[in-house]
N, C-alpha and C. Protein backbone atom coordinates (compact mmCIF):
# COMPACT_ATOMS: atom_id res chain seq x y z
N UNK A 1 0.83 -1.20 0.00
CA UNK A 1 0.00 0.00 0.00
C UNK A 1 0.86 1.25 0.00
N UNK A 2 2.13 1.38 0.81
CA UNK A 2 2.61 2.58 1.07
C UNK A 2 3.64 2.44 -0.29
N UNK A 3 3.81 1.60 -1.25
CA UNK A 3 4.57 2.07 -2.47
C UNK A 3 3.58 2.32 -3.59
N UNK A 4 2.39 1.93 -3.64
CA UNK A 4 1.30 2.36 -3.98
C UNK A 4 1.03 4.41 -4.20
N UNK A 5 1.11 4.45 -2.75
CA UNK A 5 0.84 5.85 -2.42
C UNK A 5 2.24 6.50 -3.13
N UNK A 6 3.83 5.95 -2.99
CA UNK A 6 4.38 6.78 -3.46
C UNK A 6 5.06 6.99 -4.62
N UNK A 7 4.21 5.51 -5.74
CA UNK A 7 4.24 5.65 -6.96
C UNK A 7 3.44 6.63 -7.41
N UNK A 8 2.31 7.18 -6.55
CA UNK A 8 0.78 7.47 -7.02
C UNK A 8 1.54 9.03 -7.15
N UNK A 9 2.15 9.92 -5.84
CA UNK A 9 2.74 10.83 -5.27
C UNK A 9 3.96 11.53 -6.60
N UNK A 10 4.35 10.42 -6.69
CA UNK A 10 5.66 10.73 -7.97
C UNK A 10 5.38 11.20 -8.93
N UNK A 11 3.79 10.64 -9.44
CA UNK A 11 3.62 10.78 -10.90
C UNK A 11 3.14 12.50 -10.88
N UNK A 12 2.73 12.75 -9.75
CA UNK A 12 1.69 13.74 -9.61
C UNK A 12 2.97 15.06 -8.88
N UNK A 13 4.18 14.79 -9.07
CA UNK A 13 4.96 15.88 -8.57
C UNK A 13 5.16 17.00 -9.11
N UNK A 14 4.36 16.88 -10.68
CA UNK A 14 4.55 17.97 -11.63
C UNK A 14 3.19 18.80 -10.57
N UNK A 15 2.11 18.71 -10.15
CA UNK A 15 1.09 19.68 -9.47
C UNK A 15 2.17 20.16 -7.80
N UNK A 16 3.24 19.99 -7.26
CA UNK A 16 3.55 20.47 -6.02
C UNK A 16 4.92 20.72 -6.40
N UNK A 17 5.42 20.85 -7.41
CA UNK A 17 6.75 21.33 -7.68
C UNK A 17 6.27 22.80 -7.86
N UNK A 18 7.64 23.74 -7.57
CA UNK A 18 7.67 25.00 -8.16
C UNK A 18 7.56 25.25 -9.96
N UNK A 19 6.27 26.22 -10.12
CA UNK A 19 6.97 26.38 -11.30
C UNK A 19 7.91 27.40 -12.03
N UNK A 20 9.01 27.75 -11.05
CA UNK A 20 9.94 28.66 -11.33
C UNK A 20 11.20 28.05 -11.25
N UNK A 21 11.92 27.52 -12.35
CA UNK A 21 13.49 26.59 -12.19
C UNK A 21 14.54 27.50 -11.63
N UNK A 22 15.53 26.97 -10.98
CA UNK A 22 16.49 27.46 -11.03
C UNK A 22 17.81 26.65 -12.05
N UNK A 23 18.16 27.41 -12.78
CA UNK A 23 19.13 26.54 -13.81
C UNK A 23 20.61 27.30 -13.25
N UNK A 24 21.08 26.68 -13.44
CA UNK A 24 22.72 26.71 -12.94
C UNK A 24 23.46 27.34 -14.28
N UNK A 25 23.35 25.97 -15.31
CA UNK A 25 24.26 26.32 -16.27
C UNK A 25 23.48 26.68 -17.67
N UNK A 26 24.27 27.08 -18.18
CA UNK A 26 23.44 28.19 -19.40
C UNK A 26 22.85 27.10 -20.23
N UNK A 27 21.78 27.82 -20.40
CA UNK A 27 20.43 27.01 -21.36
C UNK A 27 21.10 26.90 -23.00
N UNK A 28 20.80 26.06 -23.76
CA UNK A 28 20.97 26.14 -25.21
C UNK A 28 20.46 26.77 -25.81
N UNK A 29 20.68 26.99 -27.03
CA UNK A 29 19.95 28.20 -27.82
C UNK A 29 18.94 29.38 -27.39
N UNK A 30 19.52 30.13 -26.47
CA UNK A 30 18.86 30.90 -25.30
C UNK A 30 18.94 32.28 -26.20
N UNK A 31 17.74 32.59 -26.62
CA UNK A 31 17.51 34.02 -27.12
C UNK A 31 16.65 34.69 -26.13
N UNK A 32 16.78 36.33 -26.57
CA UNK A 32 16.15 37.34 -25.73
C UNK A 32 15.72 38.55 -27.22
N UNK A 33 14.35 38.74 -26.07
CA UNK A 33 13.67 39.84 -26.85
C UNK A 33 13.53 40.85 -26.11
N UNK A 34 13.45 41.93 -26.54
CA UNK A 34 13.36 43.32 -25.53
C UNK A 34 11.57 43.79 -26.08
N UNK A 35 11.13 43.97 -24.65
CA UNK A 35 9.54 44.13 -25.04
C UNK A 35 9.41 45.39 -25.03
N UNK A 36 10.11 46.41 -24.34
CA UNK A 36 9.52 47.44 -24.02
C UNK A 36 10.82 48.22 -23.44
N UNK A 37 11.01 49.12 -23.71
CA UNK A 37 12.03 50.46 -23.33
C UNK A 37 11.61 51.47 -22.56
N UNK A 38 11.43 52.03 -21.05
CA UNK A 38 10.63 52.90 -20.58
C UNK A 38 11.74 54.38 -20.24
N UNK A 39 11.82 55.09 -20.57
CA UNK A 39 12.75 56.26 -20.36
C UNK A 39 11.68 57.05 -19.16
N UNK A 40 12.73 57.31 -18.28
CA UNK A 40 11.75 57.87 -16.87
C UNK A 40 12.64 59.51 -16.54
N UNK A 41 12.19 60.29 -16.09
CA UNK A 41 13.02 61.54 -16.45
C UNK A 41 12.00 62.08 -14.44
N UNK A 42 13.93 62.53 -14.25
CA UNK A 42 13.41 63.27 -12.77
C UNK A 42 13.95 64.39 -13.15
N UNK A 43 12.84 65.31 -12.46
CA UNK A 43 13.31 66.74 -12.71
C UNK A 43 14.35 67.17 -11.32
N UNK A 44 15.20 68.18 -11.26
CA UNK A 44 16.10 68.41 -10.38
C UNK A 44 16.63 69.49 -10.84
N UNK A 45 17.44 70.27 -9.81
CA UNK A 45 17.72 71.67 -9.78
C UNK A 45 17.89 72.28 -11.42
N UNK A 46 18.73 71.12 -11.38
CA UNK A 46 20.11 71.48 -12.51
C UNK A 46 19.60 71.23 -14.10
N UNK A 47 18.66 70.43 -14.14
CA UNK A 47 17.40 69.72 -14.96
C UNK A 47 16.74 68.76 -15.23
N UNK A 48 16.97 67.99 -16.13
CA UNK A 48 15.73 66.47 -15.68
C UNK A 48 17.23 65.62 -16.09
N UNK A 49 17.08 64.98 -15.01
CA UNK A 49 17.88 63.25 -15.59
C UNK A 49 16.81 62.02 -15.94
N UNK A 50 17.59 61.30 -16.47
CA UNK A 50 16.96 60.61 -17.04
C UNK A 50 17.52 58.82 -16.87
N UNK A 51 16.77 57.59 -16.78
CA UNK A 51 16.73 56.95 -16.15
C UNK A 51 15.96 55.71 -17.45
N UNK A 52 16.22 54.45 -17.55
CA UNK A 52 15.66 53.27 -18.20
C UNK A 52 15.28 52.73 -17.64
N UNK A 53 13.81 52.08 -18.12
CA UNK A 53 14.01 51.05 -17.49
C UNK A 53 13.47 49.73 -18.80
N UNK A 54 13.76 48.40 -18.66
CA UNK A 54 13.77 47.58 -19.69
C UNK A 54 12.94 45.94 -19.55
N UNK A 55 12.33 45.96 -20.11
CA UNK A 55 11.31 44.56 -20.02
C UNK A 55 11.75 43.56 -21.38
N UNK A 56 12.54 42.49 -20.80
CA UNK A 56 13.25 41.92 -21.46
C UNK A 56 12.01 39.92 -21.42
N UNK A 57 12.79 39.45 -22.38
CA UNK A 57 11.33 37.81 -22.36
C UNK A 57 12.87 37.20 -22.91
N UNK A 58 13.02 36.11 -22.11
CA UNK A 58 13.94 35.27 -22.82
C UNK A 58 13.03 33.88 -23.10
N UNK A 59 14.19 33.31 -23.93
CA UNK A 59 13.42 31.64 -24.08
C UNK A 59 14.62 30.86 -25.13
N UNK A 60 14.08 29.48 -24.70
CA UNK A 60 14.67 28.51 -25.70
C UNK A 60 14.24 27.89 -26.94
N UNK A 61 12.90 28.47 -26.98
CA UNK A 61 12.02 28.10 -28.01
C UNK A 61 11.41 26.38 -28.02
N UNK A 62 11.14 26.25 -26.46
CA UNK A 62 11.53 25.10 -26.40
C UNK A 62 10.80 24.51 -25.30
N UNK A 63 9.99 25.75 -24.99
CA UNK A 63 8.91 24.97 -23.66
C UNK A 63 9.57 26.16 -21.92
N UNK A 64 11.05 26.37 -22.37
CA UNK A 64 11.42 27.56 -21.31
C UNK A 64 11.13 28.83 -21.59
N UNK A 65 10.95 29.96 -20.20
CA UNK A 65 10.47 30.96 -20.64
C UNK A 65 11.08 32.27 -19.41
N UNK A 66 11.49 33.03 -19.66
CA UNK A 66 11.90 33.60 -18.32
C UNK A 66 11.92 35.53 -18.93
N UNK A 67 11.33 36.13 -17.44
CA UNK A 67 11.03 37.46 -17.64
C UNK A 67 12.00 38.51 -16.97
N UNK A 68 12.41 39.28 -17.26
CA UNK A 68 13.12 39.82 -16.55
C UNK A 68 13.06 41.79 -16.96
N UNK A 69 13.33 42.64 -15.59
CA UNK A 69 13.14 43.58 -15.39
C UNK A 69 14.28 44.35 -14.78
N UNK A 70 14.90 45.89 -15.92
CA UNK A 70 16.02 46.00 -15.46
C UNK A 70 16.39 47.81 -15.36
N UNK A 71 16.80 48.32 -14.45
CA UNK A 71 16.60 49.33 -14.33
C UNK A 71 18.14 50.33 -14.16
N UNK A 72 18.43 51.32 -15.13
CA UNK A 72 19.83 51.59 -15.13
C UNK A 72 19.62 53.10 -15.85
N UNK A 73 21.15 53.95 -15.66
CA UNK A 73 21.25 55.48 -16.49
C UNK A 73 21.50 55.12 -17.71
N UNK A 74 21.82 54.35 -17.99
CA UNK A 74 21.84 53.87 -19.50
C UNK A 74 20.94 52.54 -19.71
N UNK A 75 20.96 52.55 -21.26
CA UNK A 75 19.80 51.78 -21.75
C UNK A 75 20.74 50.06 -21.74
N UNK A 76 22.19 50.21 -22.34
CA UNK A 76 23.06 49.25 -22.21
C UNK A 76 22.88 48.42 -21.06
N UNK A 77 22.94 49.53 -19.52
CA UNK A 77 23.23 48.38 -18.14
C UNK A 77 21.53 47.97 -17.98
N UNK A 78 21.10 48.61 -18.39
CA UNK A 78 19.71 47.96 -17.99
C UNK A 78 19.07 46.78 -19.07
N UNK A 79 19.56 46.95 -20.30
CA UNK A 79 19.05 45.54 -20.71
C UNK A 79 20.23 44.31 -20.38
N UNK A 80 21.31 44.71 -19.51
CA UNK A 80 22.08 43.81 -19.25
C UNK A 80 21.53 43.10 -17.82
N UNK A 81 20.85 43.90 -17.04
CA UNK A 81 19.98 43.62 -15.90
C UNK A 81 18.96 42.88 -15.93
N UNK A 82 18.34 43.33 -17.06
CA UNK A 82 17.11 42.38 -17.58
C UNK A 82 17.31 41.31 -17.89
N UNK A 83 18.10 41.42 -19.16
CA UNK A 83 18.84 39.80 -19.24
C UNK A 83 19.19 38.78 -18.09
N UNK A 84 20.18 39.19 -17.61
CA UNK A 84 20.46 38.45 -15.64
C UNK A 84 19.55 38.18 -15.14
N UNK A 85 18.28 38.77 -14.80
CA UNK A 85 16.56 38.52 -14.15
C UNK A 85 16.59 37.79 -14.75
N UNK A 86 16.37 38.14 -15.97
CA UNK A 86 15.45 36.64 -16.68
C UNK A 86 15.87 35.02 -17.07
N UNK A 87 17.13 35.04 -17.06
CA UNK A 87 17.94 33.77 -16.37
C UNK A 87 17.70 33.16 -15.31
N UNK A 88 17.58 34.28 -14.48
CA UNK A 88 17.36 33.58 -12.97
C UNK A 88 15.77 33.35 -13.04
N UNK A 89 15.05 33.90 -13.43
CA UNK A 89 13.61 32.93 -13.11
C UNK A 89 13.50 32.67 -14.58
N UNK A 90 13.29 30.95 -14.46
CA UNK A 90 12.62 30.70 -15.26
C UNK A 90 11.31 29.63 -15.48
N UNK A 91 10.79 29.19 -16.55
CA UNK A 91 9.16 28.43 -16.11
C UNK A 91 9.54 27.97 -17.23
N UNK A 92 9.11 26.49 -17.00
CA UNK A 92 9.06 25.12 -17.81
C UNK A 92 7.37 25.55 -18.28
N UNK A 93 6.94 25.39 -20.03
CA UNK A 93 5.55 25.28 -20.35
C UNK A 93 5.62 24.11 -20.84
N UNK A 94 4.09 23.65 -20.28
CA UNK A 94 3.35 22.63 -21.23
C UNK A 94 3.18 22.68 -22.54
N UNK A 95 3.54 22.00 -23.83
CA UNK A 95 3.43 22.59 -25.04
C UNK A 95 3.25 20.91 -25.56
N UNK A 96 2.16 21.53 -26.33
CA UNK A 96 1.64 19.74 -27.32
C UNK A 96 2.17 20.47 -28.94
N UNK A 97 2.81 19.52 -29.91
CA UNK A 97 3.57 20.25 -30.61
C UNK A 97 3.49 21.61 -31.36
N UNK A 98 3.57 22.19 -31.90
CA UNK A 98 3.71 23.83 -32.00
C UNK A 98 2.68 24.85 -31.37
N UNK A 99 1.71 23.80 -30.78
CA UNK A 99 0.80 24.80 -30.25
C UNK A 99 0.21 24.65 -28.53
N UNK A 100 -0.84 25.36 -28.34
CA UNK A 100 -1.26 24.78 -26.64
C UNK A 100 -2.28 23.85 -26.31
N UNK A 101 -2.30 22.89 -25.68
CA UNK A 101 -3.20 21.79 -25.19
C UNK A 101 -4.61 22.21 -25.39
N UNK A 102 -4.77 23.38 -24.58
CA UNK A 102 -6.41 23.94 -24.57
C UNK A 102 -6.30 25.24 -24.10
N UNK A 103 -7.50 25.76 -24.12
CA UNK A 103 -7.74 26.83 -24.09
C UNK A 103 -7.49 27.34 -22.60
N UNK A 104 -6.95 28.97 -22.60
CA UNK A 104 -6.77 29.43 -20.98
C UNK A 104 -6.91 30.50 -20.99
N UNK A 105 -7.34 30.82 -19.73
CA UNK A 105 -6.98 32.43 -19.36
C UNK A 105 -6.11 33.03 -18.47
N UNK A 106 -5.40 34.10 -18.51
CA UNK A 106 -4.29 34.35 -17.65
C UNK A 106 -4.59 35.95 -17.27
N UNK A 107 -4.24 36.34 -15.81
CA UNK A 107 -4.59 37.37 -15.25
C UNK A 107 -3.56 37.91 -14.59
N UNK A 108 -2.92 39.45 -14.73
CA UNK A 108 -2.29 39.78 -14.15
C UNK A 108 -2.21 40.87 -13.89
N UNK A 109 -2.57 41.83 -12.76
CA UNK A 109 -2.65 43.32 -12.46
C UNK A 109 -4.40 43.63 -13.23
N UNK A 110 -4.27 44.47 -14.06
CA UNK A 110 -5.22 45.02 -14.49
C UNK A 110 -5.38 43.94 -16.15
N UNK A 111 -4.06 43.36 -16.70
CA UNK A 111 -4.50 42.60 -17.81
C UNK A 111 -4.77 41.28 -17.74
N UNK A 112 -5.75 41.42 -19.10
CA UNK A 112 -5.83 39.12 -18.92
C UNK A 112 -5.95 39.32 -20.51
N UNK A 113 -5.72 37.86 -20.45
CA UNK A 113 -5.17 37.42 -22.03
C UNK A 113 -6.05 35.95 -21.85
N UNK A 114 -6.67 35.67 -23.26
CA UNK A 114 -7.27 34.35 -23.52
C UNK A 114 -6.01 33.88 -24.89
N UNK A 115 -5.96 32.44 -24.50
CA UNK A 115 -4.82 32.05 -25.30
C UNK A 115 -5.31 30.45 -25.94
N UNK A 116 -6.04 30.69 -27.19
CA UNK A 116 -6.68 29.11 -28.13
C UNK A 116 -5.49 28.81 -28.79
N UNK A 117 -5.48 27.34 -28.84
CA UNK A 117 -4.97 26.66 -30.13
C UNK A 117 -5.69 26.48 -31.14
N UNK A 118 -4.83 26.54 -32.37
CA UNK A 118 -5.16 26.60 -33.40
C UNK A 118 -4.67 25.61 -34.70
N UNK A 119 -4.72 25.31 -35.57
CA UNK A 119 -4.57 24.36 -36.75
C UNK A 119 -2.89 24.55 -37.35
N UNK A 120 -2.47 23.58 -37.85
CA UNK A 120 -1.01 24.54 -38.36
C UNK A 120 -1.01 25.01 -39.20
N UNK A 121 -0.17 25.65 -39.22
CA UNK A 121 -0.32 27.08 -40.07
C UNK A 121 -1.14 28.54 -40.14
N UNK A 122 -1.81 28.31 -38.87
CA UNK A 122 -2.24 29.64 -38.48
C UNK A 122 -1.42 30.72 -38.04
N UNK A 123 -0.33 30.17 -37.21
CA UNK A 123 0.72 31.42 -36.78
C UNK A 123 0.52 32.46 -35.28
N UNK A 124 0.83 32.87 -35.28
CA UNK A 124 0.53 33.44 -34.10
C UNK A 124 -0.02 35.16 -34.25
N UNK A 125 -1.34 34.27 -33.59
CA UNK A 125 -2.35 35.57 -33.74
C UNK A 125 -2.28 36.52 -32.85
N UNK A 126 -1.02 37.27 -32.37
CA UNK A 126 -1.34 37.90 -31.07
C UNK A 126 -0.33 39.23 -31.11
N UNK A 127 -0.36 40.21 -30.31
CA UNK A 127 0.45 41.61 -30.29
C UNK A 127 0.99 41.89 -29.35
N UNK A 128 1.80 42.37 -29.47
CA UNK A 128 2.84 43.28 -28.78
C UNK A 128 3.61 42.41 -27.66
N UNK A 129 3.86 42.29 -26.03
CA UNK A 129 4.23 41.33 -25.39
C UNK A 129 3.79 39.91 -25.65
N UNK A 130 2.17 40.06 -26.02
CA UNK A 130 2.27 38.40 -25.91
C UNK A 130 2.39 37.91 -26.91
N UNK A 131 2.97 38.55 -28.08
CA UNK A 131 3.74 37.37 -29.66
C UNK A 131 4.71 37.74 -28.76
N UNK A 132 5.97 38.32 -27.99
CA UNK A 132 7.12 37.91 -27.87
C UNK A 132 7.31 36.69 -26.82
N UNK A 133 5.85 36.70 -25.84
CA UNK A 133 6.75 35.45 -24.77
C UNK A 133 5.87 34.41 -25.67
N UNK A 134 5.37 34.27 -26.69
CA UNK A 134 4.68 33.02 -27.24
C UNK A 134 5.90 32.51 -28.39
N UNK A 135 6.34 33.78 -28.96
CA UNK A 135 7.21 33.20 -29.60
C UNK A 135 8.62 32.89 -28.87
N UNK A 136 8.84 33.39 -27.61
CA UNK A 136 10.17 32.73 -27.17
C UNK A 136 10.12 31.26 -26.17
N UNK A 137 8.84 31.08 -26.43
CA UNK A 137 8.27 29.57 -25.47
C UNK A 137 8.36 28.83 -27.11
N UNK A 138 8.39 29.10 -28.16
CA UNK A 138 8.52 28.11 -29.32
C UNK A 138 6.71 28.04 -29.81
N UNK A 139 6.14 28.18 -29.57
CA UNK A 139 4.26 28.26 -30.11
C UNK A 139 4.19 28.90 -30.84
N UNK A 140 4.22 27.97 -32.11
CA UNK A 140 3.94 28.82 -33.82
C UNK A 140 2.60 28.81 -34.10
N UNK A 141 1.59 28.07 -33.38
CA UNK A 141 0.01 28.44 -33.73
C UNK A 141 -0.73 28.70 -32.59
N UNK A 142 -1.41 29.66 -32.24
CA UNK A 142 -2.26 30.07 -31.33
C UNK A 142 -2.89 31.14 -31.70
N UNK A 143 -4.25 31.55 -30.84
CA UNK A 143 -4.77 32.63 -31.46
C UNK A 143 -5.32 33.47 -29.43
N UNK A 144 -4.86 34.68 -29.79
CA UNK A 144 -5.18 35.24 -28.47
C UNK A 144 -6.30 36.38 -28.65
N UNK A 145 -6.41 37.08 -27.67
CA UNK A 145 -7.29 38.09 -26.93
C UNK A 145 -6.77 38.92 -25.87
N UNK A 146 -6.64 39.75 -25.94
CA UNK A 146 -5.95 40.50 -24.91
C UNK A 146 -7.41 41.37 -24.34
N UNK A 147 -7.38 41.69 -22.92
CA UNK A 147 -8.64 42.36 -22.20
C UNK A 147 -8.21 43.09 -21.44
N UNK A 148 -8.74 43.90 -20.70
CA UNK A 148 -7.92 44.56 -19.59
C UNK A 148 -6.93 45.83 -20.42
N UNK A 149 -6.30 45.82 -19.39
CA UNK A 149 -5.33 47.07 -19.28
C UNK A 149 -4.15 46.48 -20.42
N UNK A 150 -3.72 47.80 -21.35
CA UNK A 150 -2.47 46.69 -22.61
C UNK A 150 -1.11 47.18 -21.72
N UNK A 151 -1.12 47.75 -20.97
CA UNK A 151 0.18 47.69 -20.06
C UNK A 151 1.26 46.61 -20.67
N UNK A 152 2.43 46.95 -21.10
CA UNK A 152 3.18 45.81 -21.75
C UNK A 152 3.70 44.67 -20.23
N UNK A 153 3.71 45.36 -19.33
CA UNK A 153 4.90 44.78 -18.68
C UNK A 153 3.24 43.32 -17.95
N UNK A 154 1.59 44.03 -17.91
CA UNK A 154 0.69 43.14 -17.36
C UNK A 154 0.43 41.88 -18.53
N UNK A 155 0.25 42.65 -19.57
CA UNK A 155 0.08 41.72 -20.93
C UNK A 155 1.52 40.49 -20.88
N UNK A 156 2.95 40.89 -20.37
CA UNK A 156 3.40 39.84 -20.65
C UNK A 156 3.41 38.59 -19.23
N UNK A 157 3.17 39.42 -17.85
CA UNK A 157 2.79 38.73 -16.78
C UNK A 157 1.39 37.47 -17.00
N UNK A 158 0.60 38.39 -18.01
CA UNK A 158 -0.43 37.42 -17.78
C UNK A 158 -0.97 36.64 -19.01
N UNK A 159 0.20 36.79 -19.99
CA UNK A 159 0.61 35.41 -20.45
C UNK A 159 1.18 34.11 -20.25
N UNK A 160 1.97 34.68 -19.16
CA UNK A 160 2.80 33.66 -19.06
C UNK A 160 2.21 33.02 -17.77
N UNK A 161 1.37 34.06 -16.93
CA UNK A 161 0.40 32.99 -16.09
C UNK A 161 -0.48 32.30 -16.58
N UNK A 162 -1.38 32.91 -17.70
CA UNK A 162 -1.67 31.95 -18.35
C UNK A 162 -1.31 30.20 -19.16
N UNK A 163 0.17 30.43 -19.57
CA UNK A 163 1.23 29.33 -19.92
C UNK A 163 1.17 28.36 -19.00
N UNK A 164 1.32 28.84 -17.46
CA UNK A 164 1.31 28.07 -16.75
C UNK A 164 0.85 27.53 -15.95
N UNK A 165 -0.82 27.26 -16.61
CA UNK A 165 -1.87 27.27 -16.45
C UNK A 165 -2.04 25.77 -16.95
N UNK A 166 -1.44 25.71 -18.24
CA UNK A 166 -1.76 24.15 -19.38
C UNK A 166 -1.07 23.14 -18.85
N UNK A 167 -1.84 22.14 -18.94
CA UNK A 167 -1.71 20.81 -18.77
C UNK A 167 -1.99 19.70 -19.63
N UNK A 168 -1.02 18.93 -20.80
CA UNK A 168 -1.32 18.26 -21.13
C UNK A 168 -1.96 17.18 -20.67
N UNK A 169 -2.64 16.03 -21.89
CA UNK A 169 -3.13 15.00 -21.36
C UNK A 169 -2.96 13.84 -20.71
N UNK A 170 -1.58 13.90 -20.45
CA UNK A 170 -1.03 12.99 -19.55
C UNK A 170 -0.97 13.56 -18.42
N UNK A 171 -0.97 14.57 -18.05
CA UNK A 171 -0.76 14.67 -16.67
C UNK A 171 -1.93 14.81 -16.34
N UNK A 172 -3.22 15.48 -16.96
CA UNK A 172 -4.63 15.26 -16.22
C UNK A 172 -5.04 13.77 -16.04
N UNK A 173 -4.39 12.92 -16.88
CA UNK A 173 -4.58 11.95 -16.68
C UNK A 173 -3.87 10.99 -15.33
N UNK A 174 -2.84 11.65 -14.91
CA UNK A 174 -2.34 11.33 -13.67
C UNK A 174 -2.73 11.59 -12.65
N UNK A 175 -2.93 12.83 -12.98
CA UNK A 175 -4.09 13.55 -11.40
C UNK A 175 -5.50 12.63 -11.79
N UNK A 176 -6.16 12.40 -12.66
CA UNK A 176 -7.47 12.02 -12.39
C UNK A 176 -7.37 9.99 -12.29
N UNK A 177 -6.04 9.61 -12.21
CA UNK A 177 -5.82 8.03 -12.08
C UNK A 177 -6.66 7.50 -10.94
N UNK A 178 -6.28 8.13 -9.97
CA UNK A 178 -7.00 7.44 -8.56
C UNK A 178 -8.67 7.61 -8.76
N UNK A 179 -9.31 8.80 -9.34
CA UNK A 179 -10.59 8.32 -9.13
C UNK A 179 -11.23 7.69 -10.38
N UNK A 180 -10.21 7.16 -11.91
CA UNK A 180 -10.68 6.41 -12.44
C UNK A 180 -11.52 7.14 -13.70
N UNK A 181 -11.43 8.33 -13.53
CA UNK A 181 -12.10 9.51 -14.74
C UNK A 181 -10.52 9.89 -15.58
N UNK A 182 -10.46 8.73 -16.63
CA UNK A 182 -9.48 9.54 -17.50
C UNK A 182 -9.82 10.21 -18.72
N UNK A 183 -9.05 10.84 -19.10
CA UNK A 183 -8.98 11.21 -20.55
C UNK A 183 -9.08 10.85 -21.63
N UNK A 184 -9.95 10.74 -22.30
CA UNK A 184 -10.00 9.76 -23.77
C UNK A 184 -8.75 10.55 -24.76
């Protein structure tokens, strides 16, 4: 009975794991997109300085996905900041081949995003942040909706909560083993 329970436990570690990796050593074919450039200007005696800040989406095209936020007097140290963030967090997606399992919604701050799969060769139906973290997760067909606030930095938060939202059919099928309701 008790190897029962912790065969049952194992399969199902993808629902109580974090979904934020920590990776050590550098990812393969690891590209970065810059979403958004914010120039911030303080006024002061002498006159306004001025200040970046940078919303950067990395990925492997490959199911990894990582966001990062970087703030500097130049535009250089701050997408170098961003970059570094977004290394350090990153999120494993569910992805059934070029496109998403099923349909979701993702919410973040004031934006939400609905995110369908679609047929191949549709492409990716979507703007501004969320074609960049769809295309740096590797998803060449989907079709979105953006609602809410287009805030770049909420639009790309609540894509990617959305992302990590999907569950292929094997794993609903793991969570639903014990009571015997699987997945056709």
């Amino acid at each position: 009975m008790v190897v029962e329970e912790q065969a049952m436990n194992s399969s199902l570690d993808f629902l109580n794991e974090r979904k934020e990796l920590i990776i050590s050593e550098p990812i393969e074919n690891w590209e970065e997109k810059v979403v958004h450039i914010n120039r911030c200007a303080k006024v002061v005696k002498g006159g306004r300085r001025f200040s970046f800040s940078v919303l950067i989406v990395a990925g492997n095209k490959a199911g990894l996905i990582g966001l990062g936020l970087g703030k500097a007097k130049e535009v250089s140290d701050a997408i170098r900041k961003a970059s570094e963030n977004a290394k350090k967090r990153v999120f494993k997606i569910s992805l059934l081949n070029n496109t998403i399992p099923h349909v979701v919604t993702g919410e973040s701050g004031g934006g939400r995003v609905i995110l369908k799969p679609a047929c191949p060769g549709t492409g990716i139906i979507a703007g501004g942040g969320v074609r960049a973290v769809l295309e740096m997760v590797g998803i060449k067909d989907v079709l979105s909706k953006s609602l809410g606030a287009n805030n770049n930095l909420s639009m790309v938060r609540s894509t990617i909560n959305a992302l990590l939202q999907l569950r292929t059919k094997k794993q609903i099928n793991a969570l639903r083993a014990a009571e015997g309701d699987l997945v056709a």
